[in-house]
Protein backbone atom coordinates (compact mmCIF):
# COMPACT_ATOMS: atom_id res chain seq x y z
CA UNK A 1 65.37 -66.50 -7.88
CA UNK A 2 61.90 -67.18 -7.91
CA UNK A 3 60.03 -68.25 -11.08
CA UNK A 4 57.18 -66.46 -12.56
CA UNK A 5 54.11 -68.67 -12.55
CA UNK A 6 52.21 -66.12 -15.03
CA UNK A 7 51.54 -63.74 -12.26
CA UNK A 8 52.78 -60.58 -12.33
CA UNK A 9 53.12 -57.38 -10.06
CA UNK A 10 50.33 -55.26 -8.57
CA UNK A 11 49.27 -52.57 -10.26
CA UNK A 12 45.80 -49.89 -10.04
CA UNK A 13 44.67 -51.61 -13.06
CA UNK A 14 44.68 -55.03 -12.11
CA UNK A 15 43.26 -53.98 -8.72
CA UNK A 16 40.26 -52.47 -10.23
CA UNK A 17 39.77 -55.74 -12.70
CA UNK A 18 40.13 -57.55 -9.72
CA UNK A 19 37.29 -55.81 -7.63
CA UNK A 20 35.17 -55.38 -10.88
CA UNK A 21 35.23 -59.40 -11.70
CA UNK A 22 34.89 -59.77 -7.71
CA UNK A 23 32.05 -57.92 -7.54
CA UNK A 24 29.79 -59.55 -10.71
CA UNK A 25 31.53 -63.11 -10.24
CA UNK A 26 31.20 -63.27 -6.20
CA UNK A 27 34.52 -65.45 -6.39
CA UNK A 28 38.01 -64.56 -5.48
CA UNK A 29 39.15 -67.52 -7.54
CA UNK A 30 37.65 -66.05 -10.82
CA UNK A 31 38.53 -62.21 -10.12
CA UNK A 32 42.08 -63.92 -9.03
CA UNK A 33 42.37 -65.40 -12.56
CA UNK A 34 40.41 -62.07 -14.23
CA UNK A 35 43.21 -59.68 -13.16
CA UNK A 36 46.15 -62.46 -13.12
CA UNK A 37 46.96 -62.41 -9.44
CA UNK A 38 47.21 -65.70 -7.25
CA UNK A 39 44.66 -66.00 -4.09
CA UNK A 40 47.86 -66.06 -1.78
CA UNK A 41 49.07 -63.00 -3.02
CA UNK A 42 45.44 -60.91 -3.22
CA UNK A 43 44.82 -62.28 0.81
CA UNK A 44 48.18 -60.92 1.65
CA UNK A 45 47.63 -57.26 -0.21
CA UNK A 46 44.10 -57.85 1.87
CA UNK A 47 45.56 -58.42 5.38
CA UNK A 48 48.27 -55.70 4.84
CA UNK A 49 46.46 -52.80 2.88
CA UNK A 50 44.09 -51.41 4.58
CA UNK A 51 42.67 -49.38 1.21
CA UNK A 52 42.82 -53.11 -0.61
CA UNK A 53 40.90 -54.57 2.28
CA UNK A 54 38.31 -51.50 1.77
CA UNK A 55 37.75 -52.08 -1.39
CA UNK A 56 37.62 -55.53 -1.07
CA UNK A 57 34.93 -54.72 1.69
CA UNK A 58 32.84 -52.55 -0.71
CA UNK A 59 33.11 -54.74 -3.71
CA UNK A 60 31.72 -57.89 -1.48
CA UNK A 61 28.76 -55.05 -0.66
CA UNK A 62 28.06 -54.39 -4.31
CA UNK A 63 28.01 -57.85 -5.04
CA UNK A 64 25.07 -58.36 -2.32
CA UNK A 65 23.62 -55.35 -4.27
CA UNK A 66 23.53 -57.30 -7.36
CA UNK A 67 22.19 -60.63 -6.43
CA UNK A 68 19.72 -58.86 -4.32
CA UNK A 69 18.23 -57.09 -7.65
CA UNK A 70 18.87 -60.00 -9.40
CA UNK A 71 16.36 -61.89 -7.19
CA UNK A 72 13.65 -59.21 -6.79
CA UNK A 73 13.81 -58.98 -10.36
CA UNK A 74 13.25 -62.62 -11.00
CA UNK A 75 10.06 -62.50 -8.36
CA UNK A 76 8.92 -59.46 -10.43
CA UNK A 77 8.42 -61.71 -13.41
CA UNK A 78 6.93 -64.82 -11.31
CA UNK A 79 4.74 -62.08 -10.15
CA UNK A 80 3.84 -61.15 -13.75
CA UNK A 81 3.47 -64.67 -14.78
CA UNK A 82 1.28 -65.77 -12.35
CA UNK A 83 -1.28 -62.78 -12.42
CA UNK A 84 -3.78 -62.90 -15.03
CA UNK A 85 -4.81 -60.19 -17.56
């Protein structure tokens, strides 16, 4: 029998922690750890789930979403900085 490392099995709720933490983190290791999977297992649900791998897809988008605003936000207030009153 294999032994439990501390991971345990898939469930909705540790999907959705996993695609939340992927999403603000941008790292599979720390939404791995977040939701308690290991990166072999989340790259197998990946290559054989095609709704996992979708929401993988959309959670890497909303990432890109995030550091995008993050940036133009951060240029904002250079912007503001820089311009006299």
């Amino acid at each position: 029998m294999a032994e439990n490392l501390g991971f345990s099995r898939r469930t909705r709720a540790r999907d959705d922690v996993f695609f939340d933490n992927l999403a603000k983190e941008r790292s599979v290791a720390k939404a791995c750890f977040a939701a308690g999977y290991s990166r072999a297992a989340i790259y197998r649900y990946r290559d054989s789930d095609v709704n996992f791998a979708r929401r993988w897809n959309a959670a890497v988008e909303r990432a890109a979403k995030i550091a995008a605003e993050a940036g133009r936000a951060a240029r904002q207030r250079l912007l503001e900085e820089r311009t006299p009153l």
